[in-house]
Protein backbone atom coordinates (compact mmCIF):
# COMPACT_ATOMS: atom_id res chain seq x y z
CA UNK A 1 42.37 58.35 34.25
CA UNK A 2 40.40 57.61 31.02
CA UNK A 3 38.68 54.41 31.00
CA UNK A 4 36.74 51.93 28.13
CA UNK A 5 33.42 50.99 29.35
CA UNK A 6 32.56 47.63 27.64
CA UNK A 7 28.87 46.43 28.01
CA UNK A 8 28.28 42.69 26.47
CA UNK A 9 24.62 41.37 25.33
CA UNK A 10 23.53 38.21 23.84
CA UNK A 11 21.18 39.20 21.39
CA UNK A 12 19.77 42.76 19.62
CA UNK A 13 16.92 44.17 20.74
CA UNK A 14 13.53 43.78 18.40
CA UNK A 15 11.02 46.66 17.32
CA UNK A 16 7.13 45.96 17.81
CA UNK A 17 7.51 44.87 14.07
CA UNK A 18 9.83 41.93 15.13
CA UNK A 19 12.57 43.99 13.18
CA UNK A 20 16.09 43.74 14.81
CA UNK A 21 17.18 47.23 16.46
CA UNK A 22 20.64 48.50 16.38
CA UNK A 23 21.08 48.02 20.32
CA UNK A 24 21.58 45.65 23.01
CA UNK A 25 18.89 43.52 24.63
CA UNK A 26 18.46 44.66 28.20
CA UNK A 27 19.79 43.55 30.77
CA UNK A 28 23.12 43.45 29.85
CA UNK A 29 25.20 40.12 30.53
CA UNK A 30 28.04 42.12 31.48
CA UNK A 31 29.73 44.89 32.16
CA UNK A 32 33.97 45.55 32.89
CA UNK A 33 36.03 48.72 31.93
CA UNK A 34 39.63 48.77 31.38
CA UNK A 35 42.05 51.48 31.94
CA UNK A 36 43.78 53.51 28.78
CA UNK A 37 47.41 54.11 29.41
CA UNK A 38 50.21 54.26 26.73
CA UNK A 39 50.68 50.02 26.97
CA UNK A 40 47.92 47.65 25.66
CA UNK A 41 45.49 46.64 28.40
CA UNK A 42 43.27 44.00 28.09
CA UNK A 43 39.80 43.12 29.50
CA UNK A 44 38.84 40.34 31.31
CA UNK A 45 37.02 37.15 28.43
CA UNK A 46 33.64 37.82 27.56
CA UNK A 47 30.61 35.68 28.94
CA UNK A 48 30.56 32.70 27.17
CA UNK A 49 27.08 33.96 25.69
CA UNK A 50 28.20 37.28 24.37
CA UNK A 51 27.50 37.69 20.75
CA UNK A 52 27.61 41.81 20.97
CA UNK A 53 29.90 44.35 23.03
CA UNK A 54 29.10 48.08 23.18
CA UNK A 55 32.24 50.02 23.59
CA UNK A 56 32.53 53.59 24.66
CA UNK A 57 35.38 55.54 25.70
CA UNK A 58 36.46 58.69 27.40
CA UNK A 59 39.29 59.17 25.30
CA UNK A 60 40.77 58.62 21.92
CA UNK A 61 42.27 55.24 21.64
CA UNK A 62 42.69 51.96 19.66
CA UNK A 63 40.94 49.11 20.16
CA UNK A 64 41.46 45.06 19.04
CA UNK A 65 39.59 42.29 19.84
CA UNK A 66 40.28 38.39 19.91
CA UNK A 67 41.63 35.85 22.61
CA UNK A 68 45.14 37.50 23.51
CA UNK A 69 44.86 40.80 21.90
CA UNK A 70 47.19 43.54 21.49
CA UNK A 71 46.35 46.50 20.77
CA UNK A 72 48.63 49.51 19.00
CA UNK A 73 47.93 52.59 17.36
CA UNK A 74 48.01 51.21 14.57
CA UNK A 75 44.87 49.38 15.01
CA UNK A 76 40.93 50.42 14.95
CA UNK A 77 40.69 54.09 16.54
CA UNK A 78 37.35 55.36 18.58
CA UNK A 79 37.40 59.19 19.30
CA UNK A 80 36.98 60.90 22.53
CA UNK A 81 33.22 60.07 24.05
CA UNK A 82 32.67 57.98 20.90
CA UNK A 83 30.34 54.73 21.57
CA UNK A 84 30.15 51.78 19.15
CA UNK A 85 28.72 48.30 18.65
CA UNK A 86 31.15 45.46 17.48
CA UNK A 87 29.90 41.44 17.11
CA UNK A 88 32.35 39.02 18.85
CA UNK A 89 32.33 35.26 18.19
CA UNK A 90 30.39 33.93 20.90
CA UNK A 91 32.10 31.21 23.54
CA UNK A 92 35.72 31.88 22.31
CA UNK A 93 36.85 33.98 25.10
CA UNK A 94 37.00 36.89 23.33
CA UNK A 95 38.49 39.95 24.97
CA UNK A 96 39.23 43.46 23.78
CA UNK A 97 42.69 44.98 24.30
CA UNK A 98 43.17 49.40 24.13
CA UNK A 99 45.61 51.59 24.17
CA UNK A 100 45.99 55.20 24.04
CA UNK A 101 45.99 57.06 20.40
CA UNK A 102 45.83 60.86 19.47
């Protein structure tokens, strides 16, 4: 079964030159994965202090975010073993729906 590991942070983490770095700030607040299948799935809502959610998948898929999200093929597509970092409104309940893609 392929599966979207979703890591959320609050904040970036900082170089020794107080410049922002282009990865979460350790620990994480949370983590969840959801399962990719051929209908939209949809994780549970972020922590209310999630600003940033790291999102890599096992398999190629599509990916949308927002409070009841559906996601179609048609939508933003991450490749096989392909990890990225998205910002998310923070305390909206955000939540990131996938689906399967080729």
């Amino acid at each position: 079964m392929s599966t979207l590991y979703i890591t959320e942070f609050c904040d970036l983490g900082y170089t020794a030159g107080n410049g922002t770095a282009a990865a979460g700030s350790q620990p994480p607040t949370a983590e969840q994965t959801v399962s990719i299948g051929g209908v939209s799935a949809q994780s549970s809502a972020f922590q209310n202090n999630t600003r940033f959610v790291r999102l890599h998948t096992d398999a190629i898929c599509s990916v949308e975010f927002g409070t009841n999200p559906t996601a179609t093929s048609a939508k933003a597509r991450l490749g096989a073993n392909q990890t990225e970092y998205f910002s998310v409104p923070m305390g909206f309940s955000y939540k990131v729906a996938v689906i399967t893609n080729s």
